[in-house]
C-alpha atoms as a PDB file:
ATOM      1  CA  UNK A   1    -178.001  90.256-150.544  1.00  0.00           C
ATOM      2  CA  UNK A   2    -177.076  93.149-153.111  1.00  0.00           C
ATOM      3  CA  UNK A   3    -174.484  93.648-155.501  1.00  0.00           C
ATOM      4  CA  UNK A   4    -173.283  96.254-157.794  1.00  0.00           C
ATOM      5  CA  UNK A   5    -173.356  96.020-161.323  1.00  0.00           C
ATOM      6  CA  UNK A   6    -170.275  97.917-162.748  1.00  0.00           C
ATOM      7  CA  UNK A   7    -169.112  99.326-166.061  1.00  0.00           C
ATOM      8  CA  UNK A   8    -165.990 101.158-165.260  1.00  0.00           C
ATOM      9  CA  UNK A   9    -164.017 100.141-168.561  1.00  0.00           C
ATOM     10  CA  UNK A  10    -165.799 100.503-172.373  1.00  0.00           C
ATOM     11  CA  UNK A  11    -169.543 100.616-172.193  1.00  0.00           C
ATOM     12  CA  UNK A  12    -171.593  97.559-173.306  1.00  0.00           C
ATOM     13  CA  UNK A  13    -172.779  97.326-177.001  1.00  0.00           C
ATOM     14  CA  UNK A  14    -176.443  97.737-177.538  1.00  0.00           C
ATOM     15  CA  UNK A  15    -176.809  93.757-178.759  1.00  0.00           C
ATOM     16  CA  UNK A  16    -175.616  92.831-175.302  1.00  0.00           C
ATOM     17  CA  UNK A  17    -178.643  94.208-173.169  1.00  0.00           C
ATOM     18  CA  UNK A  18    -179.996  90.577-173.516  1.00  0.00           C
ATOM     19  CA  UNK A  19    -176.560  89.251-171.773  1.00  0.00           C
ATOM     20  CA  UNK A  20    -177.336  91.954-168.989  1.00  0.00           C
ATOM     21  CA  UNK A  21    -180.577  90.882-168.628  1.00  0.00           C
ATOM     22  CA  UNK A  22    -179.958  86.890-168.449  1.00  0.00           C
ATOM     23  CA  UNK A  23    -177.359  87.710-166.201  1.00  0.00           C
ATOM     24  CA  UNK A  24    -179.940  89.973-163.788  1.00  0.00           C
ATOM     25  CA  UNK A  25    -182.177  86.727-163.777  1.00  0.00           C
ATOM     26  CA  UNK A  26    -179.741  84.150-162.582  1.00  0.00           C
ATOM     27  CA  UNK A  27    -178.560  86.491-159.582  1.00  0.00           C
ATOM     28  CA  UNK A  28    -181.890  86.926-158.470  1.00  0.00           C
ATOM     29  CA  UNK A  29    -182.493  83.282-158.729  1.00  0.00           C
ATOM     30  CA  UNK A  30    -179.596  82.953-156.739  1.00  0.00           C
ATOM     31  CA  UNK A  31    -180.955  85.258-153.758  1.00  0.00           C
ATOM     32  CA  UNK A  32    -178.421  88.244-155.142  1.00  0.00           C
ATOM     33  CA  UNK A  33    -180.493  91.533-156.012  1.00  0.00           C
ATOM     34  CA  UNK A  34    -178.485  93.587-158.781  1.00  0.00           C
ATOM     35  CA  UNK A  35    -178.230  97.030-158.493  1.00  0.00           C
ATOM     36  CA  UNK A  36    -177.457  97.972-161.918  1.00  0.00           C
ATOM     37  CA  UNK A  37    -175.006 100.856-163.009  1.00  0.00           C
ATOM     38  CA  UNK A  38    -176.849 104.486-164.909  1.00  0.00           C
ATOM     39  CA  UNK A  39    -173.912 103.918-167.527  1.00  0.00           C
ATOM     40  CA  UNK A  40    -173.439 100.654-168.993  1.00  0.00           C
ATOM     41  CA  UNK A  41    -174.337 100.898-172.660  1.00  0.00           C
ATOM     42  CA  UNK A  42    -171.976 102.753-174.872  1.00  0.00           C
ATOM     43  CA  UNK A  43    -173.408 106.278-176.015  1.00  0.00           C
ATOM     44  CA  UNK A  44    -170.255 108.225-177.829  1.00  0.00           C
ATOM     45  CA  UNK A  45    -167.645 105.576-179.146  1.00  0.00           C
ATOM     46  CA  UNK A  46    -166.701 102.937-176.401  1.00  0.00           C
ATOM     47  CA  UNK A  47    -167.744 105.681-173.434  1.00  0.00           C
ATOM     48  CA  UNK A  48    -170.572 105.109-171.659  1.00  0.00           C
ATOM     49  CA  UNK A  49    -170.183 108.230-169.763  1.00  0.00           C
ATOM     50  CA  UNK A  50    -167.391 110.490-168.928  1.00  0.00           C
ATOM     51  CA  UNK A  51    -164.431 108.800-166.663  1.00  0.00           C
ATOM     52  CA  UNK A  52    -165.515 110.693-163.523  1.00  0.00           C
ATOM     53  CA  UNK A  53    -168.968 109.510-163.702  1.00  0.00           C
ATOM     54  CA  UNK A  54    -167.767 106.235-164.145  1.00  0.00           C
ATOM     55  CA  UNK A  55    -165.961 106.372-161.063  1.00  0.00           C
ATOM     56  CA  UNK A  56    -169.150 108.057-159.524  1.00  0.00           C
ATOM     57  CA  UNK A  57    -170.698 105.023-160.645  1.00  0.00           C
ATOM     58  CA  UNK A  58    -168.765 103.013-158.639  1.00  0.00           C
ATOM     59  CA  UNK A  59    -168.449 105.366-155.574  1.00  0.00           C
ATOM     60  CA  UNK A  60    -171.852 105.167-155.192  1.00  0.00           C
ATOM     61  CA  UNK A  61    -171.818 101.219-155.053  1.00  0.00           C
ATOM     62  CA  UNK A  62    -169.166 101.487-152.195  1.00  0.00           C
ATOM     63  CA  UNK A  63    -171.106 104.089-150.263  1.00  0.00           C
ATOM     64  CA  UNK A  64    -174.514 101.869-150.204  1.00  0.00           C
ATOM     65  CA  UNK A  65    -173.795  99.716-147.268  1.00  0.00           C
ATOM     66  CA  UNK A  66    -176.488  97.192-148.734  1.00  0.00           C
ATOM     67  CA  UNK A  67    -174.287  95.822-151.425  1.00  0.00           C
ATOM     68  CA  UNK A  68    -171.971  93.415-150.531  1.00  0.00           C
ATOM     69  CA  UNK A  69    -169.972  92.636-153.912  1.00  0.00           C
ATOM     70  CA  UNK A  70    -169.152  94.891-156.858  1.00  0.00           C
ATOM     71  CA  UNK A  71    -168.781  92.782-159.965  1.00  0.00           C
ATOM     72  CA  UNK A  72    -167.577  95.102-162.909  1.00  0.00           C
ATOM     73  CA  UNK A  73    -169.212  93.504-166.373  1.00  0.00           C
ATOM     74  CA  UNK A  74    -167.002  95.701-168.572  1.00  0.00           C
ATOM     75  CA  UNK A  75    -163.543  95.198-170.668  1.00  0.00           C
ATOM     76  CA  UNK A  76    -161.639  96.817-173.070  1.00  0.00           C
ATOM     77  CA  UNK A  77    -159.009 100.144-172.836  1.00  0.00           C
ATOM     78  CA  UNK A  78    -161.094 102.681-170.245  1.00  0.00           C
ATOM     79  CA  UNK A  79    -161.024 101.438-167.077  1.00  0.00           C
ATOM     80  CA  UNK A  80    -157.608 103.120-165.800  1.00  0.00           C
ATOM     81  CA  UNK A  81    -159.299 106.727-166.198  1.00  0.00           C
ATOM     82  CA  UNK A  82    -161.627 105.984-163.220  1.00  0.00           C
ATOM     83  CA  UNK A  83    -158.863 105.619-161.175  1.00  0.00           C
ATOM     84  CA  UNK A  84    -158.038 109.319-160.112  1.00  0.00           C
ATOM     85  CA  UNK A  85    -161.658 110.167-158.989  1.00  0.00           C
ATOM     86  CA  UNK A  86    -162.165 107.071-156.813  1.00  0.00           C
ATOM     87  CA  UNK A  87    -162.028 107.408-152.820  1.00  0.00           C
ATOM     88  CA  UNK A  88    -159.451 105.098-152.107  1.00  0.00           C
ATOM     89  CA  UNK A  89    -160.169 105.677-148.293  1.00  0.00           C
ATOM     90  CA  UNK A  90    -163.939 105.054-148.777  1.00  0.00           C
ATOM     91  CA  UNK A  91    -163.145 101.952-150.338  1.00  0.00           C
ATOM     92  CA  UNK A  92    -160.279 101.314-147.988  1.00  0.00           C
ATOM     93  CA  UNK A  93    -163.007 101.316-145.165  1.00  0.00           C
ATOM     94  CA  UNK A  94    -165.564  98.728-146.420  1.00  0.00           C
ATOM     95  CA  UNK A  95    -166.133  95.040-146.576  1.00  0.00           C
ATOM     96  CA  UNK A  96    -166.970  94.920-150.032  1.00  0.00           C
ATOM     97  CA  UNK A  97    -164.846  92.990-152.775  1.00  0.00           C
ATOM     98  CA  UNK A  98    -164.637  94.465-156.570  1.00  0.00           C
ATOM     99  CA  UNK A  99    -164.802  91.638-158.923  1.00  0.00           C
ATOM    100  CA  UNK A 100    -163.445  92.111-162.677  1.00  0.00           C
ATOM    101  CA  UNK A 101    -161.477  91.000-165.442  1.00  0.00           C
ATOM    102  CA  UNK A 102    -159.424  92.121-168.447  1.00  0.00           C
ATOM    103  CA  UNK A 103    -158.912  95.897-168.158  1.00  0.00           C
ATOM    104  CA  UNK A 104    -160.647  95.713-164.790  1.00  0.00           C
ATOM    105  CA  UNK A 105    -156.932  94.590-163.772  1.00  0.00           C
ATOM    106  CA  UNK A 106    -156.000  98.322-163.629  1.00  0.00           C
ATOM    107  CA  UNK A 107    -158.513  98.651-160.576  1.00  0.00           C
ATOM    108  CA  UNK A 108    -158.214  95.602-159.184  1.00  0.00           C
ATOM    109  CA  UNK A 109    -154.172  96.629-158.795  1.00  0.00           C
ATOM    110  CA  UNK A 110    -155.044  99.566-157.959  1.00  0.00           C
ATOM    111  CA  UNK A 111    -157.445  98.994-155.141  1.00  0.00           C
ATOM    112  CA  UNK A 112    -154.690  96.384-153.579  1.00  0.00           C
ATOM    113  CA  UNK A 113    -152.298  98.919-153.717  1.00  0.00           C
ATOM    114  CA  UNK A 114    -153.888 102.123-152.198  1.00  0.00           C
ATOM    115  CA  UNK A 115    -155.744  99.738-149.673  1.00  0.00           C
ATOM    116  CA  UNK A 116    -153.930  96.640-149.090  1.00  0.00           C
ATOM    117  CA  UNK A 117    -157.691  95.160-149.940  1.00  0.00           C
ATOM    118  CA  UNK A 118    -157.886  91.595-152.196  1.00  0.00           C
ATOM    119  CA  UNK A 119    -159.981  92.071-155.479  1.00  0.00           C
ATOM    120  CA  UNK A 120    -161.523  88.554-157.618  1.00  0.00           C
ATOM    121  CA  UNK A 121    -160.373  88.209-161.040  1.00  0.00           C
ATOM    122  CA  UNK A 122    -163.112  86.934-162.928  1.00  0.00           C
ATOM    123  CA  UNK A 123    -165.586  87.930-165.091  1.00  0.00           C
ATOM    124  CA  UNK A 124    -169.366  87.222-163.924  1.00  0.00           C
ATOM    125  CA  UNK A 125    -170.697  87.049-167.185  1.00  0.00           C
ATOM    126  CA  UNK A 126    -169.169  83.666-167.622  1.00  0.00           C
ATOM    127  CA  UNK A 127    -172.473  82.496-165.892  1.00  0.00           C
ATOM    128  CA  UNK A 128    -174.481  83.795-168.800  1.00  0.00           C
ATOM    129  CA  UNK A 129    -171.866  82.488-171.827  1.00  0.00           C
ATOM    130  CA  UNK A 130    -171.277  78.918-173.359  1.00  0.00           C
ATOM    131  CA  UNK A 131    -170.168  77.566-170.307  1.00  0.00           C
ATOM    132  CA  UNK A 132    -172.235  78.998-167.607  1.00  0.00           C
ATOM    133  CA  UNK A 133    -173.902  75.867-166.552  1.00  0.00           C
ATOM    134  CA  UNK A 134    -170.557  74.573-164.819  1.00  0.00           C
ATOM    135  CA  UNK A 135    -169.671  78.630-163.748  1.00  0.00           C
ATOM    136  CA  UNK A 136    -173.139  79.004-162.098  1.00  0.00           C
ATOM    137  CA  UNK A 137    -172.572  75.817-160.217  1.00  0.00           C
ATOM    138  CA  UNK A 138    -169.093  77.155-159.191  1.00  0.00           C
ATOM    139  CA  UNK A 139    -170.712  80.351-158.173  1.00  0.00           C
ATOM    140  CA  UNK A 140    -173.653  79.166-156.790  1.00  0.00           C
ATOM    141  CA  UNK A 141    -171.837  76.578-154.612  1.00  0.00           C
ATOM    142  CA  UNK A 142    -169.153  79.278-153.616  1.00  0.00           C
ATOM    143  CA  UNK A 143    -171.851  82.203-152.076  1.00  0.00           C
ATOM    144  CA  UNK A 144    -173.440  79.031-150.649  1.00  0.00           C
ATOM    145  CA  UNK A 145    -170.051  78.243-148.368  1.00  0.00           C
ATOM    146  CA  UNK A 146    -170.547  74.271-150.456  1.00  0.00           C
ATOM    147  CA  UNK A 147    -166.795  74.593-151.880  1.00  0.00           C
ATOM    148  CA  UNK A 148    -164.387  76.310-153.500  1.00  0.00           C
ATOM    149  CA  UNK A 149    -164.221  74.612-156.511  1.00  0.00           C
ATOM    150  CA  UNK A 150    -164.523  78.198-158.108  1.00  0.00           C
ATOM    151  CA  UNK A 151    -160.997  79.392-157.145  1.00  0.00           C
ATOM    152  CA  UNK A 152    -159.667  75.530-157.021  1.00  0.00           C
ATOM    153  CA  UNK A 153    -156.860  76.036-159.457  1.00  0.00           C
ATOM    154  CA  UNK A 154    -155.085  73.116-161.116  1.00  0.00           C
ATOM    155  CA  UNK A 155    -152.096  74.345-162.472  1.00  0.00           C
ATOM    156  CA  UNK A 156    -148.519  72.661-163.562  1.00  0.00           C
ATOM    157  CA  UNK A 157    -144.912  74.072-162.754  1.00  0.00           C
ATOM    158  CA  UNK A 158    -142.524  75.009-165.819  1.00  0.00           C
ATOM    159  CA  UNK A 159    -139.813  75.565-163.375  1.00  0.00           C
ATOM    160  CA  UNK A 160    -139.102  75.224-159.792  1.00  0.00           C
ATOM    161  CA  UNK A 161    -141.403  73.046-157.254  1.00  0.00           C
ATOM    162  CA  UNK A 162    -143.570  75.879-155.370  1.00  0.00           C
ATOM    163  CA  UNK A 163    -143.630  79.683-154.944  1.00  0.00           C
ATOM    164  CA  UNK A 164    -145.584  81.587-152.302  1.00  0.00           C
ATOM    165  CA  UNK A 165    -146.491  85.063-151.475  1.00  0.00           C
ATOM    166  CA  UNK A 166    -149.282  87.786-152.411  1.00  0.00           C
ATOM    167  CA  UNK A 167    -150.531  87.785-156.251  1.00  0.00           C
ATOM    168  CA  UNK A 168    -150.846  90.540-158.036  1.00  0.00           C
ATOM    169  CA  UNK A 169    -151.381  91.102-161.822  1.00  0.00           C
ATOM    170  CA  UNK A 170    -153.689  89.674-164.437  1.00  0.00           C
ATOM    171  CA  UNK A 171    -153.945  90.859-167.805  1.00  0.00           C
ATOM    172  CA  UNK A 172    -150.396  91.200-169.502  1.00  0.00           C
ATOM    173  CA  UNK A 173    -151.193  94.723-171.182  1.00  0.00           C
ATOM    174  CA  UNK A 174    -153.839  96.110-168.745  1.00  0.00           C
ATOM    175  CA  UNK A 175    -151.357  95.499-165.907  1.00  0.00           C
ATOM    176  CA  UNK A 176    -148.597  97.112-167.879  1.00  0.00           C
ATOM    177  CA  UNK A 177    -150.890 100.742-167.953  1.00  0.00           C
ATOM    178  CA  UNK A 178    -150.297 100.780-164.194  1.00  0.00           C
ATOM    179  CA  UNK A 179    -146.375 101.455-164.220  1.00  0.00           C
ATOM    180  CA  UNK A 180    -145.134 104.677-163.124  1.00  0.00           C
ATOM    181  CA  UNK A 181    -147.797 105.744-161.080  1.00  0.00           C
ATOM    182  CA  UNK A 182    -148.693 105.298-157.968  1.00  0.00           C
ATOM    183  CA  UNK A 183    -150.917 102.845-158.087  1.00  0.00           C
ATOM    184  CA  UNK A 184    -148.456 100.227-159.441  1.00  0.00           C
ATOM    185  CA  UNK A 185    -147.742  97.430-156.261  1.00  0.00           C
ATOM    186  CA  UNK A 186    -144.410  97.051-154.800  1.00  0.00           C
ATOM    187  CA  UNK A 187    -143.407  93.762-156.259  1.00  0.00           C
ATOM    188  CA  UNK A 188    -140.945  92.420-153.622  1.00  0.00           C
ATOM    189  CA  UNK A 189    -141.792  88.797-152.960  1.00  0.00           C
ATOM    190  CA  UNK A 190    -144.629  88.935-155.200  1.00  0.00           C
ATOM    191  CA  UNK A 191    -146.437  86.255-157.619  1.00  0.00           C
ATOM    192  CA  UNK A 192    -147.263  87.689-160.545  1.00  0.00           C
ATOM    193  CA  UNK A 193    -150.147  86.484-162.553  1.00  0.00           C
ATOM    194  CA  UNK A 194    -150.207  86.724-166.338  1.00  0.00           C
ATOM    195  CA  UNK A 195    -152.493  86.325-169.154  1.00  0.00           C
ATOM    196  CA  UNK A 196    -154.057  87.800-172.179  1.00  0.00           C
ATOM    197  CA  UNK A 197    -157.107  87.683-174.534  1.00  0.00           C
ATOM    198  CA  UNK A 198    -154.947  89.565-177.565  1.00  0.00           C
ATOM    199  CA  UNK A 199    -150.996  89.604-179.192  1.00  0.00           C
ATOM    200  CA  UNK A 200    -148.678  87.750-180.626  1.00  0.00           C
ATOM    201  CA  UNK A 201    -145.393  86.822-180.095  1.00  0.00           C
ATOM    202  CA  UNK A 202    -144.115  90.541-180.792  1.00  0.00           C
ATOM    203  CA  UNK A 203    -146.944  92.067-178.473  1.00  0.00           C
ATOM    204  CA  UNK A 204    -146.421  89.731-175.395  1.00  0.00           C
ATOM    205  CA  UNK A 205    -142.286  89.822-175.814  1.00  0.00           C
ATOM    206  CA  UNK A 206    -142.484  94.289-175.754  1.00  0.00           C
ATOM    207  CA  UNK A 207    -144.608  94.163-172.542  1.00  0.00           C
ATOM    208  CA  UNK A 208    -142.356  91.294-170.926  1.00  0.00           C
ATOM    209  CA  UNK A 209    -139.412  93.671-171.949  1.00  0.00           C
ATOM    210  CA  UNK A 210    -141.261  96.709-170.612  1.00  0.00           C
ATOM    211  CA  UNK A 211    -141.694  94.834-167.265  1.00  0.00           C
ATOM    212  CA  UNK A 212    -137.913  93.611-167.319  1.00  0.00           C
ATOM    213  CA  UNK A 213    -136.909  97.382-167.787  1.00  0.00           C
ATOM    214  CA  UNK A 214    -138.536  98.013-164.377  1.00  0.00           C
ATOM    215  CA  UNK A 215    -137.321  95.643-162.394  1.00  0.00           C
ATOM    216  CA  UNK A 216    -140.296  93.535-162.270  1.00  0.00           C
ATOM    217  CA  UNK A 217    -138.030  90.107-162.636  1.00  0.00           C
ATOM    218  CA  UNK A 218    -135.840  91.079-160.015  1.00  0.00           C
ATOM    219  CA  UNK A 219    -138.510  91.861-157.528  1.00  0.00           C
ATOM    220  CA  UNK A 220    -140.889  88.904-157.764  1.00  0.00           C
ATOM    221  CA  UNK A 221    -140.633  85.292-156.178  1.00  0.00           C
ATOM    222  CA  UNK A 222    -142.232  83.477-159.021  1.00  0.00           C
ATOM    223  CA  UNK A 223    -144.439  83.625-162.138  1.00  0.00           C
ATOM    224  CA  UNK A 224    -147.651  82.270-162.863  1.00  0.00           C
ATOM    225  CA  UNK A 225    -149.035  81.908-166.464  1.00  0.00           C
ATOM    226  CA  UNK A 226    -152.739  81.776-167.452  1.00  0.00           C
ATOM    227  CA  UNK A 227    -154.152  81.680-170.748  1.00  0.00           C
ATOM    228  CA  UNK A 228    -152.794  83.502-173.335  1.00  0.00           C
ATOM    229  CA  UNK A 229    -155.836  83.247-176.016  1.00  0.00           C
ATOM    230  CA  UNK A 230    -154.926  84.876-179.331  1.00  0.00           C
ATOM    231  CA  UNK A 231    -151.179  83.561-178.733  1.00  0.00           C
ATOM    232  CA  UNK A 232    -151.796  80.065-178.068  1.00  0.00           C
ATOM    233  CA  UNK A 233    -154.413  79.629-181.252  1.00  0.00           C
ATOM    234  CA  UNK A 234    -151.645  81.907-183.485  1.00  0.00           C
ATOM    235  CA  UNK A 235    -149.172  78.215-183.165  1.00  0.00           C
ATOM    236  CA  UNK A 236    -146.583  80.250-182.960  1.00  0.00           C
ATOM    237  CA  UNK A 237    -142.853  78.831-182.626  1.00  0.00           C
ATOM    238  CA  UNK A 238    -141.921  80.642-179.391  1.00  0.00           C
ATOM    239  CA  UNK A 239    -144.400  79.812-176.402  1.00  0.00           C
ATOM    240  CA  UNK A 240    -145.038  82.426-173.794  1.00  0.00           C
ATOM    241  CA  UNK A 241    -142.868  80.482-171.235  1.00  0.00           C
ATOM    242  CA  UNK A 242    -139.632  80.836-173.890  1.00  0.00           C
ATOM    243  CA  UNK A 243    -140.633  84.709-173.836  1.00  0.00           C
ATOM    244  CA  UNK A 244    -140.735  84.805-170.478  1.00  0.00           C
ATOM    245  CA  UNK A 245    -137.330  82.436-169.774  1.00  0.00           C
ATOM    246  CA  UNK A 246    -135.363  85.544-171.739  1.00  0.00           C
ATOM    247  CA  UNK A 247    -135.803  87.899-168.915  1.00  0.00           C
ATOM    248  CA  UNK A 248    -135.744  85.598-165.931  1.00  0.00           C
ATOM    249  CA  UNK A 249    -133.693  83.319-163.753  1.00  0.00           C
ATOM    250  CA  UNK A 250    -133.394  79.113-163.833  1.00  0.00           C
ATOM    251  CA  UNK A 251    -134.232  79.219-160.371  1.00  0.00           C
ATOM    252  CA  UNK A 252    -137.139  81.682-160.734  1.00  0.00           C
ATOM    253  CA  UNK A 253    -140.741  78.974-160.225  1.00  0.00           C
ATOM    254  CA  UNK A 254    -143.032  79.316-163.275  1.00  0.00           C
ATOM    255  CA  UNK A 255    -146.355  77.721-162.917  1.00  0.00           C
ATOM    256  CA  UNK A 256    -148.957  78.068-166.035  1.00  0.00           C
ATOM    257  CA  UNK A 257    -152.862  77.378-165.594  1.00  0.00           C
ATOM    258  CA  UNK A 258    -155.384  76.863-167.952  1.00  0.00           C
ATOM    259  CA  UNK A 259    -158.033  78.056-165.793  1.00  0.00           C
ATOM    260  CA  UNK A 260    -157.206  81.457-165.301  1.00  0.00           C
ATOM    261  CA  UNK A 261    -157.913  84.326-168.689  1.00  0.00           C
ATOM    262  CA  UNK A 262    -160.465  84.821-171.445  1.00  0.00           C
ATOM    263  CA  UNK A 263    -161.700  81.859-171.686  1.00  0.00           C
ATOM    264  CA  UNK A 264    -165.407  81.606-170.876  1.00  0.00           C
ATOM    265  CA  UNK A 265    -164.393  78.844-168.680  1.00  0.00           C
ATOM    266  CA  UNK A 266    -162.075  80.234-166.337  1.00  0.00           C
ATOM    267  CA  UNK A 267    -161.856  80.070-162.780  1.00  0.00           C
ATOM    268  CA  UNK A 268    -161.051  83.320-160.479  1.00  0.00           C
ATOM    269  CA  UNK A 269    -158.285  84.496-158.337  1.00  0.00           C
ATOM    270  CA  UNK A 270    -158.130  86.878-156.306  1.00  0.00           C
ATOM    271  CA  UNK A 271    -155.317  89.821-156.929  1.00  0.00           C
ATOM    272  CA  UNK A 272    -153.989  91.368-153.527  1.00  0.00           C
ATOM    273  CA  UNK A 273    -154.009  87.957-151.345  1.00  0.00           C
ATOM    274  CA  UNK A 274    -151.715  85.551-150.122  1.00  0.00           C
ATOM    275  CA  UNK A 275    -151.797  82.256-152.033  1.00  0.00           C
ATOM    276  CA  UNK A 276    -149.237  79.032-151.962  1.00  0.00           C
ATOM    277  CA  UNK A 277    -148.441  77.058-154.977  1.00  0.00           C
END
């Protein structure tokens, strides 16, 4: 088995390379070859190359019908530029799933929308941070068909009992890049998942307002919350949830889960598939 080591969004810091490399030996030790990207280190700024050879980058990881999985390693503000130089029908075609997080969200939407195809969030470096012993068990025992403990959510409702339907989403801000174009999801009858690694309560309440303005609240048929990381550790007054309760109805379900964000323990989801709650 191959996969396809991605940096589509702000290239790696130099100081990482030894997270790259830890995380090359524990797929192999897990049967999984990586096929790393040419462009995963930084070289002018946050670029690691131009946004075209980015998407190249990736392009080339779709076209190789050896690699089964595409898990993007990357985060930060780039990932959207890819977006116009990808071939959505190439990727439309295959039986390969993109795994990402963070800004990765802009591709992960993106993907759904222009294929109808289900993405992973989740970041696969987890298995190389503080908590990887428990993520490569969850990992391990997930390619292995054991369980599916790593996309077993627990989760609590706010308000409401259940919700159903397709999720789309992820991170808050990254999402939020995706409006107006065309690779934004129609949002009738969706879930939508949100979370964040940055902002405050004046950060999270613009882009809940920004997502009110276009309809988003009158679209969906529920809301789930992840982790919001900076937020939650600011002790603010105002919780996400009484953010989120200003632009939505009583009747609207609201789950929240602490296993889906930033957190080096987080579980995945996958964006662009039909879930029950």
């Amino acid at each position: 088995m191959k996969a396809g080591i991605s940096a589509c969004s702000n290239g790696h810091m130099k100081e990482w390379k030894n997270q790259v490399d830890e995380l090359v030996e524990t797929l192999n030790k897990m049967g999984i070859e990586p096929i790393l990207s040419p462009h995963i280190y930084a070289t002018i700024d946050e670029f690691s190359a131009s946004d075209k050879e980015r998407a190249e980058d990736l392009m080339r990881f779709y076209l190789d019908k050896d690699i089964t999985n595409i898990f993007d390693i990357s985060g930060g503000d780039l990932a959207n530029g890819v977006l116009k130089y990808l071939d959505f029908d190439v990727i439309k075609e295959t039986g390969k799933t993109f795994w990402g997080y963070s800004d990765l969200t802009t591709i992960i939407n993106a993907i759904y929308s222009m294929t109808g195809k289900s993405s992973v969030l989740y970041q696969i470096k987890n298995m190389v941070w503080n908590c990887k012993d428990i993520q490569q068990k969850r990992f391990f025992d997930y390619i292995g068909g054991k369980n599916n403990d790593l996309f077993d959510l627990k989760y609590d409702f706010l308000q409401g009992k259940s919700m159903e339907g397709i999720v789309v989403g992820g991170n808050i801000r990254c999402f939020s890049k995706l409006a107006g174009t065309k690779y934004w999801p129609d949002m009738t009858g969706k879930i939508l998942l949100l979370e964040s690694l940055g902002g405050e309560s004046g950060q999270i309440a613009t882009l809940l307002n920004q997502l009110d303005d276009i309809g988003v609240f009158k679209q969906i048929s529920g809301v789930l919350l992840g982790t919001f990381t900076n937020y939650e550790k600011a002790g603010l007054e105002l919780t996400v949830y009484d953010l989120l309760k200003m632009h939505i109805s009583d009747d609207m379900p609201v789950a929240c889960t602490k296993e889906i964000g930033h957190g080096n323990d987080s579980k995945a989801i996958k964006i662009g598939a039909y879930q029950a709650f």
